[in-house]
Protein backbone atom coordinates (compact mmCIF):
# COMPACT_ATOMS: atom_id res chain seq x y z
CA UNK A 1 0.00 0.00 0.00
CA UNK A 2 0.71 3.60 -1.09
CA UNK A 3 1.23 6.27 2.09
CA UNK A 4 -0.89 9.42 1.44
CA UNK A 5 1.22 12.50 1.23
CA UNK A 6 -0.60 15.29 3.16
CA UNK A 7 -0.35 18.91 1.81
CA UNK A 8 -0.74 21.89 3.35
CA UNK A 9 -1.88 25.07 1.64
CA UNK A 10 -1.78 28.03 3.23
CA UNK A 11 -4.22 30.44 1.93
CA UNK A 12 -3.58 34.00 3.05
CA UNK A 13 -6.46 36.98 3.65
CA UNK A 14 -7.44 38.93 1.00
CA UNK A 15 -5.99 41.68 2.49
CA UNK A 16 -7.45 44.35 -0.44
CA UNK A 17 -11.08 43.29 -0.08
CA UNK A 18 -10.81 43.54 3.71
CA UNK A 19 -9.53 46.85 2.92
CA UNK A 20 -12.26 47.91 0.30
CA UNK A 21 -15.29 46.91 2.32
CA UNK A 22 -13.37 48.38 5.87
CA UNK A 23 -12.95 51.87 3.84
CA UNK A 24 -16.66 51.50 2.70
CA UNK A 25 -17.87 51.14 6.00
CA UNK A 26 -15.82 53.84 7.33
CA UNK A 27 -17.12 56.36 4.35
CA UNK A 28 -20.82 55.22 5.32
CA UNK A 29 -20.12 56.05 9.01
CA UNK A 30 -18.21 59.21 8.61
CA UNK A 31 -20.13 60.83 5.27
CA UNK A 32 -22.53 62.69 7.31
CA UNK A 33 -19.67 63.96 9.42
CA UNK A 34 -17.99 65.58 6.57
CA UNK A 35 -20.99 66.69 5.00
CA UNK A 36 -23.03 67.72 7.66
CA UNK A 37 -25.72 70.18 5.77
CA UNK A 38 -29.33 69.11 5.47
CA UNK A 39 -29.23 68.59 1.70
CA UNK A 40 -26.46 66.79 1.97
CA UNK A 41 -27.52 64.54 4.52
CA UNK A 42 -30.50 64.02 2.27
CA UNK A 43 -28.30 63.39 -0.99
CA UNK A 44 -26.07 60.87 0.79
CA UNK A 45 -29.50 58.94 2.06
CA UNK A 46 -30.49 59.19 -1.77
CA UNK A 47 -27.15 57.77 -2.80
CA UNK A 48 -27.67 54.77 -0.34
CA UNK A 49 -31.15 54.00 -1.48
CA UNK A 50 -29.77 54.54 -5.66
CA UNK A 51 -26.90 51.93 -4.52
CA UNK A 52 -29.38 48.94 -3.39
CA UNK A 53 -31.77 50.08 -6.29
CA UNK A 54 -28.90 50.03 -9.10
CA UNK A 55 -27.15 47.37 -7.99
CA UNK A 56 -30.38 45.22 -7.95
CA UNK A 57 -30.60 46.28 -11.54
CA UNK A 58 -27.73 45.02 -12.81
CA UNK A 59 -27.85 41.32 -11.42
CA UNK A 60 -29.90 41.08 -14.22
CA UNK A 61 -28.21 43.65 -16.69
CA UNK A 62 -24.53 43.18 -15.82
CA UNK A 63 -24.80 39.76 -14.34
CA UNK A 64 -27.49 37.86 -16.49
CA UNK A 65 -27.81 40.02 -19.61
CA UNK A 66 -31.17 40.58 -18.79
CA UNK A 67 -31.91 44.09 -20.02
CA UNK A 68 -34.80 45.49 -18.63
CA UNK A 69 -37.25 48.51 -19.22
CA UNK A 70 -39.32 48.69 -15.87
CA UNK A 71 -36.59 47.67 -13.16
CA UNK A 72 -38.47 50.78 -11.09
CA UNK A 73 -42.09 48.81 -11.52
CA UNK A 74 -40.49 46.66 -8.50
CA UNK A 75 -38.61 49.29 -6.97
CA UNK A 76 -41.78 51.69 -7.19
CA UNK A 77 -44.08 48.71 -5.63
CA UNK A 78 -41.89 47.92 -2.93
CA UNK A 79 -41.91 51.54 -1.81
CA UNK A 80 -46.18 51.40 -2.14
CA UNK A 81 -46.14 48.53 0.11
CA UNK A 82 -43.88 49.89 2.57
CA UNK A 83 -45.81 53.25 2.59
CA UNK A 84 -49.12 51.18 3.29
CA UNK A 85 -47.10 48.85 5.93
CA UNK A 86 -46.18 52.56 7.97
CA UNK A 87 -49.51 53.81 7.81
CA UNK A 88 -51.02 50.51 9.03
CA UNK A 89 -48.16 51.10 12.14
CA UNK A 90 -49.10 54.54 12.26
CA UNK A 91 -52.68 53.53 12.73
CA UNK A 92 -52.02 50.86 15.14
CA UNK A 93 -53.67 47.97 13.15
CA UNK A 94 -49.61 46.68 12.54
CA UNK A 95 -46.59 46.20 14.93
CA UNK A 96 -44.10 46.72 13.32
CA UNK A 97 -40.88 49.52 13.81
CA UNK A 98 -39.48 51.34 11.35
CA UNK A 99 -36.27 50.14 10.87
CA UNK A 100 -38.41 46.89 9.48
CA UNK A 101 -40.39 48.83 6.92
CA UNK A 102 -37.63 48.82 4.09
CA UNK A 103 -37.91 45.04 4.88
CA UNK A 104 -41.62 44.74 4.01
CA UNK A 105 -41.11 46.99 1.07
CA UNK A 106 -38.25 44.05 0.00
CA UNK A 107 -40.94 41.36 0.64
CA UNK A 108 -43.52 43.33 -1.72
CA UNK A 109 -40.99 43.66 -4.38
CA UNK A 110 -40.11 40.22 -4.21
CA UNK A 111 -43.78 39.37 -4.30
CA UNK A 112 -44.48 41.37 -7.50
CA UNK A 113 -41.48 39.63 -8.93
CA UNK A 114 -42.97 36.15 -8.35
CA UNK A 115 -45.82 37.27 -10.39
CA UNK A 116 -44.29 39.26 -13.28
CA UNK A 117 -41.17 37.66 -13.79
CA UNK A 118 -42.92 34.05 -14.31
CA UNK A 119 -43.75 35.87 -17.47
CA UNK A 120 -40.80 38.18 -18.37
CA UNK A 121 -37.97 35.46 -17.96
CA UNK A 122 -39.25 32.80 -20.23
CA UNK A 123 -38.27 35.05 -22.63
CA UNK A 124 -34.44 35.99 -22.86
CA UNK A 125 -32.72 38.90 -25.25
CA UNK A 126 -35.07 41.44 -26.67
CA UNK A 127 -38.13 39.78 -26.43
CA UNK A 128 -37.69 40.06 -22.68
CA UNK A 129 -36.63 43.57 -22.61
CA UNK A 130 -40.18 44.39 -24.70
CA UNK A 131 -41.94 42.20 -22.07
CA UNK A 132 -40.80 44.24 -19.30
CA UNK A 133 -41.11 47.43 -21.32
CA UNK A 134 -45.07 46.42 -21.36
CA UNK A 135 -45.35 45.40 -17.85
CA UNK A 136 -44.06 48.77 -16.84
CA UNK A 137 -46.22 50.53 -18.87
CA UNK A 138 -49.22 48.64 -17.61
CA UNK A 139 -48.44 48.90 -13.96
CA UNK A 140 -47.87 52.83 -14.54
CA UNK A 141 -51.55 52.85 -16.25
CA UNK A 142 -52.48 51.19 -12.95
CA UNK A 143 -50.89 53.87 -10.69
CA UNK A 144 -53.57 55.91 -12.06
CA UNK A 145 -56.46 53.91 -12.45
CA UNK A 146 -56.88 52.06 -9.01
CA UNK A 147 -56.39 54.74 -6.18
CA UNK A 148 -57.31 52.72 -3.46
CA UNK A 149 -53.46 51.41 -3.61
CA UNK A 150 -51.37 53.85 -5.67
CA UNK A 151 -53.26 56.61 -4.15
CA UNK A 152 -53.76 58.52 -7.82
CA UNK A 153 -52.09 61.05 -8.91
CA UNK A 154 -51.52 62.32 -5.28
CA UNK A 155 -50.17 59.19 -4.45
CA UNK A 156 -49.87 58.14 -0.76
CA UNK A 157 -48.28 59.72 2.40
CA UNK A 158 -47.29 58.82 5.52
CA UNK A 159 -45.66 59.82 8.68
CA UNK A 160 -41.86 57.93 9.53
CA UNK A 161 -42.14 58.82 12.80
CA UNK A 162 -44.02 56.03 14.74
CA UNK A 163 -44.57 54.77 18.41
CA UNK A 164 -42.22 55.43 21.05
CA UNK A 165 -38.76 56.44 20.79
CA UNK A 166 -36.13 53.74 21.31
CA UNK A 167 -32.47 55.41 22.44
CA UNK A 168 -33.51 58.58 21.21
CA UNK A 169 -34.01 56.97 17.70
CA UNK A 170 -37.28 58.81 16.24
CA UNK A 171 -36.47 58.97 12.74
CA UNK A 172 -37.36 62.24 12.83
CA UNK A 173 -33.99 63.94 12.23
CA UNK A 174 -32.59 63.30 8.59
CA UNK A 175 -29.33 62.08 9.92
CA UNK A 176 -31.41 59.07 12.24
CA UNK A 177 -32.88 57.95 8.16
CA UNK A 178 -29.24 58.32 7.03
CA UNK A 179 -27.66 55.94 9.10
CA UNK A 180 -31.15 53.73 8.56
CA UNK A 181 -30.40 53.81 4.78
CA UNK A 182 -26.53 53.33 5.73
CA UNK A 183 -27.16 50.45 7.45
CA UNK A 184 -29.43 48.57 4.75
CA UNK A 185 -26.94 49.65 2.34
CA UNK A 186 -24.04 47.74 3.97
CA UNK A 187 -26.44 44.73 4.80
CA UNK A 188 -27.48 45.11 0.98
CA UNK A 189 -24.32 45.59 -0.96
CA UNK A 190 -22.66 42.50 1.08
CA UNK A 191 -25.46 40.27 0.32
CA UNK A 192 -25.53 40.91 -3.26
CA UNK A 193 -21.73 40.60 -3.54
CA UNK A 194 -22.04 37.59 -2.00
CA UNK A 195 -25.01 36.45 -4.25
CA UNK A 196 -22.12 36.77 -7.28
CA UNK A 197 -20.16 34.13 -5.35
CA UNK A 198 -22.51 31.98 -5.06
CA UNK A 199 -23.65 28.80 -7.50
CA UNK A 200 -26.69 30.34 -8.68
CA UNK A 201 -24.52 33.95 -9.52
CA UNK A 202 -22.17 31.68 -11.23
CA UNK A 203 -24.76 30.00 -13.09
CA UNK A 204 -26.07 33.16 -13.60
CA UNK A 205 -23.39 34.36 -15.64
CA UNK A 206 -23.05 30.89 -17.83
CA UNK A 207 -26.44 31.82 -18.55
CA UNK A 208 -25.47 35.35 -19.65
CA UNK A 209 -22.32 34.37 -21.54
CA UNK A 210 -23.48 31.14 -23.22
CA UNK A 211 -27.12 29.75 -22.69
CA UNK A 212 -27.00 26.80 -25.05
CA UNK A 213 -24.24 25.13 -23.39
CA UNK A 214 -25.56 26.11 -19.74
CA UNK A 215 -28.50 24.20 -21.33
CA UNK A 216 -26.57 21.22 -22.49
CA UNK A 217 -25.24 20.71 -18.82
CA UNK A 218 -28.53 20.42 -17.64
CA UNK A 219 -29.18 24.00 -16.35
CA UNK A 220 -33.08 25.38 -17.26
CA UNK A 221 -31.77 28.43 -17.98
CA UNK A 222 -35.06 29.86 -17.43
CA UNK A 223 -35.50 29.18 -13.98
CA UNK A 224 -31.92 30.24 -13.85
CA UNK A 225 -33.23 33.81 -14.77
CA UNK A 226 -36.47 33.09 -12.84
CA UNK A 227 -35.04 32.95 -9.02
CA UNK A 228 -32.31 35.45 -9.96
CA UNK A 229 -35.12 38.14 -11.00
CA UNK A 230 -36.98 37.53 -7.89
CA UNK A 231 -33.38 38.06 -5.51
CA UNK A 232 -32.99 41.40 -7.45
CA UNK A 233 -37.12 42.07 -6.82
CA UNK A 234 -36.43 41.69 -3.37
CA UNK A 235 -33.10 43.86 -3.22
CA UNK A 236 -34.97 46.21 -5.26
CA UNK A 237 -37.82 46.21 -3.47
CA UNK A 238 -35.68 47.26 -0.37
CA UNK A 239 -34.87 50.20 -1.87
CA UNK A 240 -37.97 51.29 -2.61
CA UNK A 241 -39.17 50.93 0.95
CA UNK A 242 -36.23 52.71 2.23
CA UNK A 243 -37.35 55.59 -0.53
CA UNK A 244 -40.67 55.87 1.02
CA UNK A 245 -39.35 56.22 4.73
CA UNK A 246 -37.25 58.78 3.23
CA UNK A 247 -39.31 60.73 1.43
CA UNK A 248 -42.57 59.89 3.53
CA UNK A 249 -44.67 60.01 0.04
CA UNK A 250 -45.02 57.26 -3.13
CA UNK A 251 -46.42 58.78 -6.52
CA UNK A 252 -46.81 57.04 -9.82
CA UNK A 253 -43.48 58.51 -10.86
CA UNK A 254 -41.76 56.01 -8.81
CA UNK A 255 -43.11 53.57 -11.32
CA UNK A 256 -42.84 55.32 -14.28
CA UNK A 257 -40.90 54.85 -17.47
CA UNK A 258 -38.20 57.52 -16.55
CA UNK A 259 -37.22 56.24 -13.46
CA UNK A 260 -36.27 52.74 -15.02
CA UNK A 261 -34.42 54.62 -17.61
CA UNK A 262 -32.31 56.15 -15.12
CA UNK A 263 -31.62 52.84 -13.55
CA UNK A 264 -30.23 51.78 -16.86
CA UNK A 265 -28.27 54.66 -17.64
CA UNK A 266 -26.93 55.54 -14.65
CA UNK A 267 -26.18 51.89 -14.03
CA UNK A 268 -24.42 51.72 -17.36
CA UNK A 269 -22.31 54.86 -17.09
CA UNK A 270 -21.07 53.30 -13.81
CA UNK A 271 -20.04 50.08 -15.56
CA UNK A 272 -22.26 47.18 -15.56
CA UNK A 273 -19.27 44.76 -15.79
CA UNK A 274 -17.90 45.54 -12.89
CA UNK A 275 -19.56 45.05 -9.29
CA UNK A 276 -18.49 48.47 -7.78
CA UNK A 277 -19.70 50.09 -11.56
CA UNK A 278 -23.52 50.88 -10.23
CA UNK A 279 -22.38 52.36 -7.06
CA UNK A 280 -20.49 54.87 -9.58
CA UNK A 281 -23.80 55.20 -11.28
CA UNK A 282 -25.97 55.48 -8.52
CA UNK A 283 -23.34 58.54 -6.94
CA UNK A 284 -23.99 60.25 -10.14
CA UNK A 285 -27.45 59.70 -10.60
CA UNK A 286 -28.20 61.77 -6.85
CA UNK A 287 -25.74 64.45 -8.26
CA UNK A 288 -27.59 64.78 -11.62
CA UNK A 289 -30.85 65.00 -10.31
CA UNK A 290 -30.28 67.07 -7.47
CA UNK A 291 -27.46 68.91 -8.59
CA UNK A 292 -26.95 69.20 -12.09
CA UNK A 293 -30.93 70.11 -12.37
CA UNK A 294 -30.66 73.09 -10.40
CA UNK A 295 -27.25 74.69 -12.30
CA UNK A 296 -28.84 74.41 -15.83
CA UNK A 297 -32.18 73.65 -17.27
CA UNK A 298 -30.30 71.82 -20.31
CA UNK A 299 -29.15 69.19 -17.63
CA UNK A 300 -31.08 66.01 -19.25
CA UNK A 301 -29.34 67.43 -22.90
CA UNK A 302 -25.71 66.77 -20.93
CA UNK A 303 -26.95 63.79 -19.43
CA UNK A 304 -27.94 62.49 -22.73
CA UNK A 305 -24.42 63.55 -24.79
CA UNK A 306 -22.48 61.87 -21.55
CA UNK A 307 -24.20 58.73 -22.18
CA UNK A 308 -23.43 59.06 -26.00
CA UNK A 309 -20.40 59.68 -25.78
CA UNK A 310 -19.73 56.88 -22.79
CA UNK A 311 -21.41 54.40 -25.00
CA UNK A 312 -18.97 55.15 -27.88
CA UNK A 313 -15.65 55.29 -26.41
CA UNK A 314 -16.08 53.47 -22.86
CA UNK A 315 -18.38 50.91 -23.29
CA UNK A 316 -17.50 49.61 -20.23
CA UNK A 317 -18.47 52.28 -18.40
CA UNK A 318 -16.70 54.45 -15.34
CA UNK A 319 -15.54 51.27 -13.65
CA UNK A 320 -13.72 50.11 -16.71
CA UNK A 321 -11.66 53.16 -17.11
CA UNK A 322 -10.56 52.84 -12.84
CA UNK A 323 -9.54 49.15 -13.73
CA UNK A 324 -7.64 49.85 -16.59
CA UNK A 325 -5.49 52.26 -14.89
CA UNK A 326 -5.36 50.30 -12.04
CA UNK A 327 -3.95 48.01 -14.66
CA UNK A 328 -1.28 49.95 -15.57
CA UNK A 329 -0.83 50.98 -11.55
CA UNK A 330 -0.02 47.44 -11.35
CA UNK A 331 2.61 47.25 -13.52
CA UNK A 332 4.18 50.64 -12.75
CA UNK A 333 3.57 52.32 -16.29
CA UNK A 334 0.94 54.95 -14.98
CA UNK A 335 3.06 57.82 -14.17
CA UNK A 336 4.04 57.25 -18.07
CA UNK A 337 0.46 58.73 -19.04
CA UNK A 338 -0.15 61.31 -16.42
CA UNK A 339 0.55 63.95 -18.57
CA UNK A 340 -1.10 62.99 -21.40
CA UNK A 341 -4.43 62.81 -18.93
CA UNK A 342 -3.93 66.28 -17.57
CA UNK A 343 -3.99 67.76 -21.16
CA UNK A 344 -6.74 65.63 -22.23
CA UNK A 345 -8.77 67.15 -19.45
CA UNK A 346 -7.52 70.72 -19.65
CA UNK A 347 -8.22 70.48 -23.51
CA UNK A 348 -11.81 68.75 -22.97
CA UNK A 349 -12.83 70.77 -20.73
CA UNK A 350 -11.83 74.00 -23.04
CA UNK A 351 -13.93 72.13 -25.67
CA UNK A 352 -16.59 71.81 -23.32
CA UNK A 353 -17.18 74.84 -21.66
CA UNK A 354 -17.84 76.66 -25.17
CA UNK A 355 -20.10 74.26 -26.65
CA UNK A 356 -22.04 75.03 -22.93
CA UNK A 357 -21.83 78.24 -23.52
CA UNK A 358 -23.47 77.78 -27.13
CA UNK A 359 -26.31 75.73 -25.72
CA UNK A 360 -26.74 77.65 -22.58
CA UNK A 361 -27.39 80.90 -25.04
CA UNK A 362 -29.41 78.59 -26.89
CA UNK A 363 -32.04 77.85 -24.01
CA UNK A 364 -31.81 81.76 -23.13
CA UNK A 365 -33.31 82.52 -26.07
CA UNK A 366 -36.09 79.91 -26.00
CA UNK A 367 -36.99 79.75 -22.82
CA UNK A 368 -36.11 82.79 -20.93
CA UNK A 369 -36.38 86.12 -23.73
CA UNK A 370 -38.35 87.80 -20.96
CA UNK A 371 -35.47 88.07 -18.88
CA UNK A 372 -33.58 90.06 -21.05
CA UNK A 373 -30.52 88.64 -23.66
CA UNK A 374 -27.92 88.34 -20.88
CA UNK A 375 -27.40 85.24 -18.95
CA UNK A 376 -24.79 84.55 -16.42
CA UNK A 377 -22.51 81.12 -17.16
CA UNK A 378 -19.40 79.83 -15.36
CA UNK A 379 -18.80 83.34 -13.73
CA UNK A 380 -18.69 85.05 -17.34
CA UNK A 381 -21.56 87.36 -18.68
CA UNK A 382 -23.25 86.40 -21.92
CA UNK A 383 -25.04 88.10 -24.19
CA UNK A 384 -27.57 85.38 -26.37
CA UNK A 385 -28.33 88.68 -29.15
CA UNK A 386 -24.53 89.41 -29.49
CA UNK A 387 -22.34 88.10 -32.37
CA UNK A 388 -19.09 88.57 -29.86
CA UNK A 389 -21.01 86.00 -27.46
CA UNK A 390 -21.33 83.11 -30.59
CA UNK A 391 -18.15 84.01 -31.56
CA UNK A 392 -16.49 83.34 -28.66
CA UNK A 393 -18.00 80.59 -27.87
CA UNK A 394 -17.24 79.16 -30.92
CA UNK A 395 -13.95 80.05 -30.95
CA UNK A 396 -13.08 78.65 -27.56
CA UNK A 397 -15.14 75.35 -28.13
CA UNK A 398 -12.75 74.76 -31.66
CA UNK A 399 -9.25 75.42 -30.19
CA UNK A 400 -10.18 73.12 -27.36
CA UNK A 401 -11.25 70.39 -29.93
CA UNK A 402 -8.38 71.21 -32.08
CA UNK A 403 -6.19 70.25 -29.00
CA UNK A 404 -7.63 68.11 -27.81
CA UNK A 405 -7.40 65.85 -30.94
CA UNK A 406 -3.37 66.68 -30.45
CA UNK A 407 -3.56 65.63 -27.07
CA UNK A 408 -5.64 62.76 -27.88
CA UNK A 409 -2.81 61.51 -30.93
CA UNK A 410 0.04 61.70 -28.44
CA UNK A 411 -2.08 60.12 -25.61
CA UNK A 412 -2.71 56.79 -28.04
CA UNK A 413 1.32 56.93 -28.98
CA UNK A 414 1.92 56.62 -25.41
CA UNK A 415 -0.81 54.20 -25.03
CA UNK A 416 0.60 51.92 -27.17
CA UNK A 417 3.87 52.01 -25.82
CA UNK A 418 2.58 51.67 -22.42
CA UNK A 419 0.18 48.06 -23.75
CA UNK A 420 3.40 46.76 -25.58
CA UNK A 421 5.46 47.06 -22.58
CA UNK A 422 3.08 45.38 -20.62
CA UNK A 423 2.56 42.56 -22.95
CA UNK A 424 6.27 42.24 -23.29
CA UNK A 425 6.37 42.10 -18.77
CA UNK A 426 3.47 39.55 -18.91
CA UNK A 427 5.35 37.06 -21.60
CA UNK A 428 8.67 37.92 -19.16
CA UNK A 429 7.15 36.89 -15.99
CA UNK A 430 5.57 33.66 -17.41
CA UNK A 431 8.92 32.61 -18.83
CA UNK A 432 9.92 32.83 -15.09
């Protein structure tokens, strides 16, 4: 008889992912801290909640190719439910806190996904993103139609601030909700990062990358889709719920066609091939909507060129362009191509702020004549009737595409030399 050898393997701690998820905690407990205004307090709660929401979204965009048109019909019912769930505490006729309410608005989402997505996911590829495109539009024809639920086009209210006070905690205060929505967030994030370990994730993205053979293993690739659309129902769900104690009101436009556009976009820009991509997305989509709206009613026309112009040269989104350079961190070439960044931004930017200037003149003059022809933009006075406004705005938005297609030549020669040097290291290291 043989002896057995025994080997030990000593498997160290990912020491970077216990760093990532200890800074992300820290950032969660110290945000508020930093920024310590009411509307910012608000707009970090509204980046939790657009974290759960967009990250439910893309377990079935970014992790099962599922790309769908009405991701906020489960969002949008899970905060209804959770609005009716506080009232009925308000009322008496439930016990229930409110820390628990996000948790019945998860339930309700997860519900409604049971129901819908038994249709939408035996359909894969565009016929399911036309299926969900319908459902949408049908539940938003609801919102109106039965008010005993949705409330109409008032929708329904409530009050977050139920039964007696536990430690102090009301929810009254903004900052109590923050660290409410903080918490869920953590709780929320982990468990769907942990969902993309898991068999079913895995099996998730077989089913994503190639169907036919996930079939030919003996997969049902449609049940496969099926409990993986109600997991992100019930994340999304969450969300929604944690929207409603936020806000203490649910309309119909938390159902609505926009809002799941958003979810898309914004989860897109972020990078839907990456994990950390919709948290990106989500941290923009608070800034645009809060932000961005109130600088410049031509905000959605930005939004809109951003997400052309993402789509066309990062396709991967935000993320993407953090792990490439982390990439080239890695191997020490990224100091190599600082310079070539800084005048790519100086030069787009240039470019930039006069083709702003050229729209912002052009929304003067249709929307605001009454006001008189100037118009104050980026600290400079414009005049929308003057030729030496146009001009100059022309003017500055050609030189800074003229260099910046310099800059961009000398960025790719760089580039280059930076990809063969690393290909050249790679082959190096594996002859080693």
């Amino acid at each position: 008889m043989r002896a057995s050898n025994t080997h030990y393997v000593f498997k160290p701690y990912n020491v970077a992912r216990w760093l990532i998820w200890g800074a992300f905690i820290l950032v969660l407990l110290l945000a508020p801290r930093v920024f310590s205004s009411n509307l910012s307090v608000t707009m970090l709660s509204q980046m939790g909640i657009a974290m759960v929401a967009c990250l439910s979204y893309n377990m079935l965009l970014g992790q099962g190719g599922m790309l769908s048109f009405g991701h906020a019909v489960y969002t949008g019912l899970g905060a209804y439910t959770a609005m009716h769930a506080l009232n009925a505490a308000s009322s008496g006729a439930l016990a229930i806190p409110v820390s628990l309410v996000p948790l019945v608005g998860g339930l309700g989402g997860m519900c409604f996904a049971v129901l819908f997505g038994f249709v939408t996911t035996r359909k894969s590829g565009t016929t399911f993103a036309m299926i969900t495109l319908g459902l949408a539009e049908l539940v938003f024809a609801m919102s109106l139609m039965f008010s005993e639920f949705f409330g109409g086009e008032a929708g329904v209210a409530g009050n977050r601030v139920v039964g007696q006070a536990v430690w102090g905690i009301t929810y009254g205060p903004a900052i109590q909700v923050y660290y409410l929505t903080a918490a869920y967030t953590l709780v929320c994030v982990a468990l769907m990062y942990a969902f993309t370990r898991t068999p079913l994730g895995r099996i998730l993205n077989a089913v994503r990358d190639n169907p036919e053979r996930v079939e030919f293993i003996g997969y049902n690739t449609q049940y496969v889709r099926y409990f993986s659309f109600i997991i992100a129902g019930f994340f999304a769900g969450i969300a929604g719920g944690l929207a409603s104690v936020n806000f203490e009101i649910v309309t119909a436009e938390v159902v609505g066609s926009g809002r799941s556009g958003a979810y898309l976009l914004f989860t897109f820009l972020g990078g839907a091939t990456f994990f950390f991509g919709p948290i990106i997305g989500a941290i923009l989509m608070v800034l645009a909507f809060v932000l961005l709206s109130e600088f410049t009613k031509a905000w959605l026309l930005y939004l809109g060129l951003t997400f052309l112009f993402m789509v066309m040269y990062a396709p991967g989104g935000i993320a993407s362009l953090v792990m490439m350079n982390l990439r080239l961190a890695a191997f020490g070439r990224l100091r190599q191509l600082w310079v070539a960044y800084v005048g790519l931004g100086i030069t787009a930017l240039l470019g930039l702020a006069g083709a702003a200037a050229m729209i912002e003149m052009i929304y003067h003059l249709q929307l605001n004549t009454s006001q008189g022809p100037e118009l104050h933009f980026a600290g400079v006075v414009l005049d929308a009737q003057s030729l030496g406004s146009w001009f100059g705005a022309a003017f500055v938005m050609l030189t800074g595409l003229g260099l910046f297609e310099l800059a961009r030549r000398q960025y790719v020669n760089d580039w280059d030399e930076t990809q063969a040097f690393i290909e050249k290291e790679i082959k190096r290291r594996e002859a080693l």
